[in-house]
Structure formats: C-alpha cells, structure tokens
N, C-alpha and C. Protein backbone atom coordinates (compact mmCIF):
# COMPACT_ATOMS: atom_id res chain seq x y z
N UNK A 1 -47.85 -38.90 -244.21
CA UNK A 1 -46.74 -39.18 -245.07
C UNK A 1 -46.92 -40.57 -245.67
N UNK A 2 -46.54 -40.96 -247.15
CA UNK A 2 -46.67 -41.93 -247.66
C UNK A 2 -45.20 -42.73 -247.97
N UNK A 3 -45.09 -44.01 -247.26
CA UNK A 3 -44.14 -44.79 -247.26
C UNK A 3 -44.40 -45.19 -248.83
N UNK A 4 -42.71 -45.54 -248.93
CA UNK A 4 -42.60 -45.99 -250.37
C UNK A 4 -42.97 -47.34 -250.45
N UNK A 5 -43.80 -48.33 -251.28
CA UNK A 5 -44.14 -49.28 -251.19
C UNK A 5 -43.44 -50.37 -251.10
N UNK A 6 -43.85 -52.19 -250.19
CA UNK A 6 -42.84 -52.68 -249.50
C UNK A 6 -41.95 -53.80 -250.89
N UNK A 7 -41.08 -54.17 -250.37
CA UNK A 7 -40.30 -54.87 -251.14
C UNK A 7 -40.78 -56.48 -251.06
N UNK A 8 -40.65 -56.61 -252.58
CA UNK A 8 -41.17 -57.99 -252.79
C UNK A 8 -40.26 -59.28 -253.43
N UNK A 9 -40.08 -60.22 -253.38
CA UNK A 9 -39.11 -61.07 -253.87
C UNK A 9 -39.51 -61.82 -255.39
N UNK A 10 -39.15 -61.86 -256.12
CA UNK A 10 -40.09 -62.03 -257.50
C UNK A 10 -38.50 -63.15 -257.96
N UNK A 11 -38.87 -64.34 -258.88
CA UNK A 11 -37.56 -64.60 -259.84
C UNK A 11 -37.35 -64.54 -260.92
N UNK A 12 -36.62 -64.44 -261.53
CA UNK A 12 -35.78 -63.47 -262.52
C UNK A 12 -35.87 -64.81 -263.47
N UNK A 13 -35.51 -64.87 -264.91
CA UNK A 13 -35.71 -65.89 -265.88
C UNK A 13 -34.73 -67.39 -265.57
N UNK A 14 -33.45 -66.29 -264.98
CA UNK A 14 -32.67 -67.20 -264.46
C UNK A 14 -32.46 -68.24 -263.64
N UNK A 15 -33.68 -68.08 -262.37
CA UNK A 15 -34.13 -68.37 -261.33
C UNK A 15 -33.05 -67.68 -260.33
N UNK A 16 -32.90 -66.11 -260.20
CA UNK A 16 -32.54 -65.71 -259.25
C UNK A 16 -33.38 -64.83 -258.57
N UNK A 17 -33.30 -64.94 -257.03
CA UNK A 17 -34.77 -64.31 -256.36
C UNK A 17 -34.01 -62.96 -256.66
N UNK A 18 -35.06 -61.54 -257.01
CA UNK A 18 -34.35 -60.18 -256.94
C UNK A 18 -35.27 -59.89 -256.09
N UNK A 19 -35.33 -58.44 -255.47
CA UNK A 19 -36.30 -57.51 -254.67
C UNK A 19 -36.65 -56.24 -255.77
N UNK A 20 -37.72 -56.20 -255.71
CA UNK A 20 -38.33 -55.48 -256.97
C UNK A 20 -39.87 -54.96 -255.70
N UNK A 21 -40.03 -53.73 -256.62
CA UNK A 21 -41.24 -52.97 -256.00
C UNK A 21 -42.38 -53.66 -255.79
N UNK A 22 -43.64 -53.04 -255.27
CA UNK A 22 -44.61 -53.82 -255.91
C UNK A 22 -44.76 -53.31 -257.23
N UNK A 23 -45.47 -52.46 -257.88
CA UNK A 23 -45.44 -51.54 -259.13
C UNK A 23 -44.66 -52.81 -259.88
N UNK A 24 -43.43 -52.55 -259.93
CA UNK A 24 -42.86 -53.44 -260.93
C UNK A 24 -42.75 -55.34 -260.43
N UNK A 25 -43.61 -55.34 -259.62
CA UNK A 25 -43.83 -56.74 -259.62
C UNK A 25 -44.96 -56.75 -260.02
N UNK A 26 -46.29 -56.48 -260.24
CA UNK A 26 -47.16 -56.53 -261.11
C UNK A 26 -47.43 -56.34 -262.19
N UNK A 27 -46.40 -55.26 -262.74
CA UNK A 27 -46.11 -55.19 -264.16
C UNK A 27 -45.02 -56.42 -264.88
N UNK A 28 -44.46 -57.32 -263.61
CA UNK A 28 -44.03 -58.06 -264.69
C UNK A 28 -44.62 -59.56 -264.62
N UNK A 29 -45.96 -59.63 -263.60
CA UNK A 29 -46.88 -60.30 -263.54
C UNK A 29 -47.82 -60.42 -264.56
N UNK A 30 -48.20 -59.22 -264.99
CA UNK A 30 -48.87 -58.78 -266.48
C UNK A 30 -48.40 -59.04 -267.52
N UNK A 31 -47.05 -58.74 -267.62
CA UNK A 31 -46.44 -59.36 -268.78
C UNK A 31 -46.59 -60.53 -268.88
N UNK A 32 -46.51 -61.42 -267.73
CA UNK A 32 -46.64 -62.96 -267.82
C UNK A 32 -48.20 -63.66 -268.15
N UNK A 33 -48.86 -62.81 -267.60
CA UNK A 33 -50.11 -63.29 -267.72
C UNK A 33 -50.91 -63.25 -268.98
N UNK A 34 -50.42 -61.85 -269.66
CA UNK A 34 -51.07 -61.80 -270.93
C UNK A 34 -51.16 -60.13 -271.35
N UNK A 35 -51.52 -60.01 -272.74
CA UNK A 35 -51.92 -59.17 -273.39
C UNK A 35 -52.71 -59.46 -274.48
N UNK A 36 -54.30 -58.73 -273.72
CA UNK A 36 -55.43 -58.81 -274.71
C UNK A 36 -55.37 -57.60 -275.73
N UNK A 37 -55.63 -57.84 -276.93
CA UNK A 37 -56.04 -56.35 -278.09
C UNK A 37 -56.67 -56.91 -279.26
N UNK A 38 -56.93 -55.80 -280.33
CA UNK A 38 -57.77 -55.88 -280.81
C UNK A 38 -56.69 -55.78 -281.94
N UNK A 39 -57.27 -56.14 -283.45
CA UNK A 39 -56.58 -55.75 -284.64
C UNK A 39 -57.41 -56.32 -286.05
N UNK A 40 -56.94 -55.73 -287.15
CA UNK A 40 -57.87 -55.59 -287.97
C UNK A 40 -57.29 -56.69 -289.06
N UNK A 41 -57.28 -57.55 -289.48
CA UNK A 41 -56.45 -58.55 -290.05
C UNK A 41 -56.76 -57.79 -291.50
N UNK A 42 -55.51 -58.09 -292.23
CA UNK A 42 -55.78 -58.23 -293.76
C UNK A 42 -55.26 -59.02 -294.74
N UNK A 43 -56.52 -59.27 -295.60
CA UNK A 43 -56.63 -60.61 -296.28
C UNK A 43 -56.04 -60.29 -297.74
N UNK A 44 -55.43 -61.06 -298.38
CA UNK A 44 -54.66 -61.45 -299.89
C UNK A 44 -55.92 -63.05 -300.39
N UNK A 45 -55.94 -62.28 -301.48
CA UNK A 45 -56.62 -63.60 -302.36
C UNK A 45 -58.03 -63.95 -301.38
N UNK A 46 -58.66 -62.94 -300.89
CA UNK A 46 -60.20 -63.35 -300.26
C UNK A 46 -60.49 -62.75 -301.96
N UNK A 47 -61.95 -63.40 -301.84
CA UNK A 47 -63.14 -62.94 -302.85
C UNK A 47 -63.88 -62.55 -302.29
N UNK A 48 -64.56 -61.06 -302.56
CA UNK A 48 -65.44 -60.30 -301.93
C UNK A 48 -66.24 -59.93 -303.15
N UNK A 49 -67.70 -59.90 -303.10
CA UNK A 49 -68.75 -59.59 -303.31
C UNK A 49 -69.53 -59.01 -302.71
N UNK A 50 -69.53 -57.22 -302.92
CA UNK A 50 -70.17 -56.92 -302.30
C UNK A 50 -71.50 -56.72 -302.19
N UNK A 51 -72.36 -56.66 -303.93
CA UNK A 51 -73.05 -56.68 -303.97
C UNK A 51 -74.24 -55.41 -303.39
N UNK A 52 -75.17 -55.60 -302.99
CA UNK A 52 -75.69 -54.53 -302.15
C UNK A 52 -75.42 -54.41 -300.22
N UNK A 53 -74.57 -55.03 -300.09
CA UNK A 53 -74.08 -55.23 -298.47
C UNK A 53 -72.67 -55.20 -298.24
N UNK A 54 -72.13 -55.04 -297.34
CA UNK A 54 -70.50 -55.05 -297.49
C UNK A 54 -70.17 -55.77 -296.21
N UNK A 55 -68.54 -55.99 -296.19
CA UNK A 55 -68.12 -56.41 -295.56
C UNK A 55 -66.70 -56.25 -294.54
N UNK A 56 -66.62 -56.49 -293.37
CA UNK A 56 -65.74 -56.05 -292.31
C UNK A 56 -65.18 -56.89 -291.75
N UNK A 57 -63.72 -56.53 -291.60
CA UNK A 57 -63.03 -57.07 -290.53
C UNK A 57 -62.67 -56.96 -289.30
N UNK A 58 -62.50 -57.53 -288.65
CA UNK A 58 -62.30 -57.47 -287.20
C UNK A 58 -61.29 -58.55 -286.78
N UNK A 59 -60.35 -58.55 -285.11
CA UNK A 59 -59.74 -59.44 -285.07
C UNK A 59 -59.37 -59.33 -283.37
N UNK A 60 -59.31 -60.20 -282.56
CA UNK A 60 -58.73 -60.01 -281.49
C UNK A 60 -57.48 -61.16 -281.14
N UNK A 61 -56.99 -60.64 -280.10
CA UNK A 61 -55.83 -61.72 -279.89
C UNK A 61 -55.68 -61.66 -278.28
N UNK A 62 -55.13 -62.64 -277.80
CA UNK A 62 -54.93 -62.54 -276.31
C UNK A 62 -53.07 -63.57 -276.20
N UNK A 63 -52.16 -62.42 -276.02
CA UNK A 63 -50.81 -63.32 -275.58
C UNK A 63 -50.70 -63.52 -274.16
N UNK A 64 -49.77 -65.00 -274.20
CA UNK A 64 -50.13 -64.97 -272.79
C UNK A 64 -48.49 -65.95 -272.54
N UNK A 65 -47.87 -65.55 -272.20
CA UNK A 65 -45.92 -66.07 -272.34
C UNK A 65 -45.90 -66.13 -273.91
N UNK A 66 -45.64 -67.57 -274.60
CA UNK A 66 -45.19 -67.40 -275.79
C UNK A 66 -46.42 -67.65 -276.87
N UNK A 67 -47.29 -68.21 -275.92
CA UNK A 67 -48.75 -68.49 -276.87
C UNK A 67 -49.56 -67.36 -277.23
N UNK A 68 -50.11 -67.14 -278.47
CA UNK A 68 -50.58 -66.01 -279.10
C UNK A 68 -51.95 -66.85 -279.53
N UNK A 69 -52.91 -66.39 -278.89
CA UNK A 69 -54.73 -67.14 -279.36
C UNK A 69 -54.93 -65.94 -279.97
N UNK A 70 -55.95 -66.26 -281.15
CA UNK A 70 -56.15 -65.14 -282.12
C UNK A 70 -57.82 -65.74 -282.93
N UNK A 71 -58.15 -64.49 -283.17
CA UNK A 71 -59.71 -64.69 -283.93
C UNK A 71 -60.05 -63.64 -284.88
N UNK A 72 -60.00 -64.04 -285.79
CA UNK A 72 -60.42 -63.17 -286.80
C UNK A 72 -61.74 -63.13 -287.74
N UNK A 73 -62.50 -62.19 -287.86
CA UNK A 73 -64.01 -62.06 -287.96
C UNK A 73 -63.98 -61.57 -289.40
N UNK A 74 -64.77 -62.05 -290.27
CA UNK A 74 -65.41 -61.24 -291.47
C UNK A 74 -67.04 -61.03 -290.99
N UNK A 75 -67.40 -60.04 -291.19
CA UNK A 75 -69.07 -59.59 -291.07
C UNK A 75 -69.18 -59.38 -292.01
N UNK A 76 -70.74 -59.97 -292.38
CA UNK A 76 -71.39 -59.45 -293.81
C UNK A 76 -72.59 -58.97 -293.53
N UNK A 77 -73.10 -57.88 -294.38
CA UNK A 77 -74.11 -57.69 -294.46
C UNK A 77 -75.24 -57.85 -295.73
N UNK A 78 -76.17 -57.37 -295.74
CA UNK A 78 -77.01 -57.24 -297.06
C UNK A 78 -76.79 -58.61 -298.17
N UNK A 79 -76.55 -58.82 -299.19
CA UNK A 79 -76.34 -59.84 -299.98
C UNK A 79 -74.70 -60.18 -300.44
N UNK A 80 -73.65 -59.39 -299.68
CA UNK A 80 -72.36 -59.81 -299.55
C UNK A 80 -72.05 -60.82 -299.65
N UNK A 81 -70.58 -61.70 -300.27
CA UNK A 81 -70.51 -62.98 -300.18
C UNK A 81 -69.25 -62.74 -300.11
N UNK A 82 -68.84 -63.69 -299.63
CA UNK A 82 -66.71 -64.03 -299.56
C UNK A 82 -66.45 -65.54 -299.94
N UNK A 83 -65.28 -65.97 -300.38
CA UNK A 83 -65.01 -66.78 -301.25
C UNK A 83 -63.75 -67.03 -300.43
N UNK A 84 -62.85 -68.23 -300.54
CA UNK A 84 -61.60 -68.28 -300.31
C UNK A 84 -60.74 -69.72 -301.15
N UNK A 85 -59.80 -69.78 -301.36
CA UNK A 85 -59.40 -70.87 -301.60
C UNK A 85 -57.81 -71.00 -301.53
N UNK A 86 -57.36 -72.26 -300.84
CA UNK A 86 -56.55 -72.98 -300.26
C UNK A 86 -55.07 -72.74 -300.84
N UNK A 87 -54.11 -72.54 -300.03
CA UNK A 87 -52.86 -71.60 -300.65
C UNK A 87 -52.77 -70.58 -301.51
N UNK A 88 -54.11 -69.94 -301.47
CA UNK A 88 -54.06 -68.91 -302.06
C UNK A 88 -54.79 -67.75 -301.15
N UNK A 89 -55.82 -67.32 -299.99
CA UNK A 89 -56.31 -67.05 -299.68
C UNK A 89 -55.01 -66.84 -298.33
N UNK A 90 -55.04 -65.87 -298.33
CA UNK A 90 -54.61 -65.79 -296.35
C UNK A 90 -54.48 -64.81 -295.48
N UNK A 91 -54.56 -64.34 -294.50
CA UNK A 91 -53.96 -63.27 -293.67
C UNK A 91 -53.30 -63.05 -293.55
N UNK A 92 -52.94 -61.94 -294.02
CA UNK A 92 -51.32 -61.55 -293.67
C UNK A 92 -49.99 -60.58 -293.02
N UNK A 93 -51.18 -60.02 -291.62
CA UNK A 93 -50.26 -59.43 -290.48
C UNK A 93 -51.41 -60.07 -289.66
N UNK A 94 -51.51 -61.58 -289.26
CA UNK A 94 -51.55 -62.11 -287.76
C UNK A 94 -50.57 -61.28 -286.87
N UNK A 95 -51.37 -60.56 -285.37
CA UNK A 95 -50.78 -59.93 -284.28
C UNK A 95 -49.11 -59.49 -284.08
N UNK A 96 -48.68 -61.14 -284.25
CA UNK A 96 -47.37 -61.41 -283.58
C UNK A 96 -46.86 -62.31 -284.26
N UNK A 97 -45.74 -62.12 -284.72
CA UNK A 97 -44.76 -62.83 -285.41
C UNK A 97 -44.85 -64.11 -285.00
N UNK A 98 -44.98 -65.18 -285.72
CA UNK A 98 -45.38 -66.67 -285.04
C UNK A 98 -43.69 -67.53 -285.67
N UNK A 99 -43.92 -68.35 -284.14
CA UNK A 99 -42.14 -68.98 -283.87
C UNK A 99 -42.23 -70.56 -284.85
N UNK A 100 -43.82 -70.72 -284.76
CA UNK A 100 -43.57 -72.33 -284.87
C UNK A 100 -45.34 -72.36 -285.25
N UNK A 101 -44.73 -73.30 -286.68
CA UNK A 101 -46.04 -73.48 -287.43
C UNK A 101 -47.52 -74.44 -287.03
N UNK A 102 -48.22 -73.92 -286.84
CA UNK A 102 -49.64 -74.42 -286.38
C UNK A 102 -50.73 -74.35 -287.13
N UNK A 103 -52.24 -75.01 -286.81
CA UNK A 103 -53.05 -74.70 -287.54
C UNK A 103 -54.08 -73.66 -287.57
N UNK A 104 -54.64 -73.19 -288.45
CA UNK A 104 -55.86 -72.70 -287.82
C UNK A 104 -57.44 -73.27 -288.62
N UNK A 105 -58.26 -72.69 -288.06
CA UNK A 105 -59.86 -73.40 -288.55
C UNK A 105 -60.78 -72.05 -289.03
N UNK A 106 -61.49 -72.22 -290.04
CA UNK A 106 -62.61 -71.32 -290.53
C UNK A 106 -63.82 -71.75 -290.44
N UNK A 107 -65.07 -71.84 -289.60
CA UNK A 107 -66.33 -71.46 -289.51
C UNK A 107 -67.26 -71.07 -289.86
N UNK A 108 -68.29 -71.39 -290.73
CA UNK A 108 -69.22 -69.96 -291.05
C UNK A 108 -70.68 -69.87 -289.93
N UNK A 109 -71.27 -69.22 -289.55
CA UNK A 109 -72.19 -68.30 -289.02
C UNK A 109 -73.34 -69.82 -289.32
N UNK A 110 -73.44 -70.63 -289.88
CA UNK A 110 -74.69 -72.09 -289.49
C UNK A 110 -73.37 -72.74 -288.75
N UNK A 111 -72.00 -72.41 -288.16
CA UNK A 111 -71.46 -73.45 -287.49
C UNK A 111 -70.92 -74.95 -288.36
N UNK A 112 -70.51 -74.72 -289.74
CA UNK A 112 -70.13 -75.41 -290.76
C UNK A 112 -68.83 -75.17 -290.61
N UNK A 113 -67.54 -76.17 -290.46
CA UNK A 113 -66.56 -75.89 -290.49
C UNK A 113 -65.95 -76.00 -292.29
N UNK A 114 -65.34 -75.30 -292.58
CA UNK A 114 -64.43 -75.12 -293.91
C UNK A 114 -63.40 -75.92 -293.49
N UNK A 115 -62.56 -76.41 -292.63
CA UNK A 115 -61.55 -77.21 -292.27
C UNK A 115 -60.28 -76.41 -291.80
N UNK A 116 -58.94 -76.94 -291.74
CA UNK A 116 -57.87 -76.27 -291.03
C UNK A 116 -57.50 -75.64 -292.43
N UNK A 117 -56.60 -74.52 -292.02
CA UNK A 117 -55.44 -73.58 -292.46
C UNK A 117 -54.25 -73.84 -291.75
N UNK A 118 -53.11 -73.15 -292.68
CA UNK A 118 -51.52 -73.44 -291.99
C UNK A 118 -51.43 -71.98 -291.49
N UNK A 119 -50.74 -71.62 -290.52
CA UNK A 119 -50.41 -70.88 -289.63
C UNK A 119 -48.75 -70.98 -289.56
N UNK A 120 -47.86 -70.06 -290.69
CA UNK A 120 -46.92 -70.23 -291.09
C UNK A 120 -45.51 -69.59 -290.12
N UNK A 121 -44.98 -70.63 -290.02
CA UNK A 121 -43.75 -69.77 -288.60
C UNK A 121 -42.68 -69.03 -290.04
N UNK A 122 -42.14 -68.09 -288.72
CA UNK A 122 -41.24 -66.75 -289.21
C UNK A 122 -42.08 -66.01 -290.38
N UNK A 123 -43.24 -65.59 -289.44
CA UNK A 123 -44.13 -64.62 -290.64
C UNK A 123 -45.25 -64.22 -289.66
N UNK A 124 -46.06 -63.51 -290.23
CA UNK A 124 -47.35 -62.96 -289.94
C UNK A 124 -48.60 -63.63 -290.71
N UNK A 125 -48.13 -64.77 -291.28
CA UNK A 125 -49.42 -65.41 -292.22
C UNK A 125 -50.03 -66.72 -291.90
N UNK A 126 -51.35 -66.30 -292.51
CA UNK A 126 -52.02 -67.74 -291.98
C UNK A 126 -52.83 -68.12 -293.43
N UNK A 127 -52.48 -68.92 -294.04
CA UNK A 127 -53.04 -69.85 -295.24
C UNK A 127 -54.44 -70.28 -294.74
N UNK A 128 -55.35 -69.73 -295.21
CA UNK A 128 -56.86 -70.26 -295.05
C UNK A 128 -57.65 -71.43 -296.01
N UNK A 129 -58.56 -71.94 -295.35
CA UNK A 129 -58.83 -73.27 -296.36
C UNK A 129 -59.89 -72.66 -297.11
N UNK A 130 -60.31 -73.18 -297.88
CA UNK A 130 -61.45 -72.80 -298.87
C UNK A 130 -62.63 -73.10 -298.50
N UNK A 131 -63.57 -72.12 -298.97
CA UNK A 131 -64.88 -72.76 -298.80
C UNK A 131 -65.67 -70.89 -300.25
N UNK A 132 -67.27 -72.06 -300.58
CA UNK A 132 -67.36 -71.35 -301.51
C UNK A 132 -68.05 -70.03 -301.75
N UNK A 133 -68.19 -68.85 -302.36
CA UNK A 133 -69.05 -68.02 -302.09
C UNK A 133 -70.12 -68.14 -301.13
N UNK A 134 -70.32 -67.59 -300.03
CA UNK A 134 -70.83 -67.26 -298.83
C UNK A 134 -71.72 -66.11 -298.48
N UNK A 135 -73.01 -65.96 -297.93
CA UNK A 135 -73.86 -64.70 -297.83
C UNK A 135 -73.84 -64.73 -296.21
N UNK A 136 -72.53 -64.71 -295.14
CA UNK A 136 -72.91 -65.10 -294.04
C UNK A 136 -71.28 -64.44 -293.29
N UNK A 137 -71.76 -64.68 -292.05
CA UNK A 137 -70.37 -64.36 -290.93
C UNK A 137 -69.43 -65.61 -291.53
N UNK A 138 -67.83 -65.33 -291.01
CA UNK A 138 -66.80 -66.47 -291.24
C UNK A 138 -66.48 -66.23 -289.85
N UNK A 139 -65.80 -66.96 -289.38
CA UNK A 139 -64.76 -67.03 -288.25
C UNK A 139 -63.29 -67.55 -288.34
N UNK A 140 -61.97 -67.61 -288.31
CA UNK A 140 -60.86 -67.67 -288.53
C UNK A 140 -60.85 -67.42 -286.85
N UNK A 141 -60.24 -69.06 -286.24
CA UNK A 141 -59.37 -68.82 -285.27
C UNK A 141 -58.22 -70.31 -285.22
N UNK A 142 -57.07 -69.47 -284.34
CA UNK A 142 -56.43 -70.41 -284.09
C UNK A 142 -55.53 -70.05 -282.83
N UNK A 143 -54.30 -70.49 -282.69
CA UNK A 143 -53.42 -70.50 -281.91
C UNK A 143 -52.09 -70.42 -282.43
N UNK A 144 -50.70 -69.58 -281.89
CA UNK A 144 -49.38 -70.44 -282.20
C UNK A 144 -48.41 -69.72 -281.22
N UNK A 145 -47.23 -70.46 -280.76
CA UNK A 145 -46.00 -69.88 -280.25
C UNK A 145 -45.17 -69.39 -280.92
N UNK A 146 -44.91 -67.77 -280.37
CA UNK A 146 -44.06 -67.00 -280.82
C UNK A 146 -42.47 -67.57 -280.86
C-alpha cells in the first residue's frame, strides 16, 4: 500500500508557514526557480537581404521570480545580410511583458559589439542599436523585470 506523501511546511508570500504536499511544494519551488523556453522573436524595421542565403530566427529566455534573461539569434547563411538602425529597428513580442525599462546589447559573430538597445517597460519591445549591412550571425541579449 502506498502512503500519501508526507507533509511539508513551505511560506506563503505573506510569510505564513502553510503545510502543503510534497508535489505541490516542488511545483511551487519551480515556479520560483525558473522557467526556461524557447521563442521565435519578431523583428519591425530589420533589413534583410537575402540574396542567395537566408535568414532565421531563434530566441530563448530563462524566468526566474521577476527577472526575465533573454537571447535572441539571427542566423545567416550563404551571402545574406541584415541591417538595423536605432529607434527604428526592434523586437517586438520579447517573452514576457517587461515591468521596468532596461538595456539590451547586439553582437555580431567576429564578437564586435553594435552597442546597447532600450528594452521598453509596459510592452514586449526592445529598440535595437544599429549596425550596418552584415554577412554574419547577430546576437541580441539582455535582461529585465517583469
């Protein structure tokens, strides 16, 4: 016979101790700890050239309480190029609704930084900085609290 599993003391936001399962004390351990996924960002005002090669997005994020870390990938292939420029260029469904405005940074594939972007609170957008036609990977990461 299988006993029901033992009781655990966990606290509540309030700081009151409750008795909660295990099951639901690890699920709300998880919640605290984080949620990793994947997502496909999409861009307003990029310049794409595709030329004979094309190009892809990709994006991951990891929340973890109110902080949301996020990375977003362009791949190129063949003679592809991407373009961007500054309040005009941006992403615009970042993961999770962001609480409070931060920056973010763009990269390209020799490890050349393009400089920061704004990472705009009460939205899903992130203003990217410019940099000029490109035959190479980008990187877009940053951080912000929901």
């Amino acid at each position: 016979m299988i006993s029901p599993p033992p009781v655990q003391t966990a606290v509540d936001a309030t700081g009151t101790k409750v008795a909660v399962q295990w099951m639901q004390w690890f699920q709300t351990l998880y919640s605290f700890l984080g949620t990793e996924a994947t997502w496909t960002p999409a861009f307003t005002g990029l310049t794409v050239a595709p030329g004979t090669g094309t190009v892809k997005y990709s994006g991951t994020y990891t929340k973890i309480g109110r902080a949301v870390f996020w990375v977003a990938n362009i791949t190129i292939t063949g003679n592809a190029t991407t373009a961007s420029t500054v309040n005009t260029t941006q992403i615009t469904n970042l993961p999770v609704t962001v609480g409070a405005s931060n920056t973010c940074v763009a990269v390209n594939a020799a490890a050349t930084s393009y400089g920061n972007g704004l990472v705009a609170a009460a939205g899903t957008v992130a203003l990217l900085p410019t940099w000029t036609a490109y035959n190479g990977n980008v990187v877009i990461t940053g951080w912000y609290s929901t």
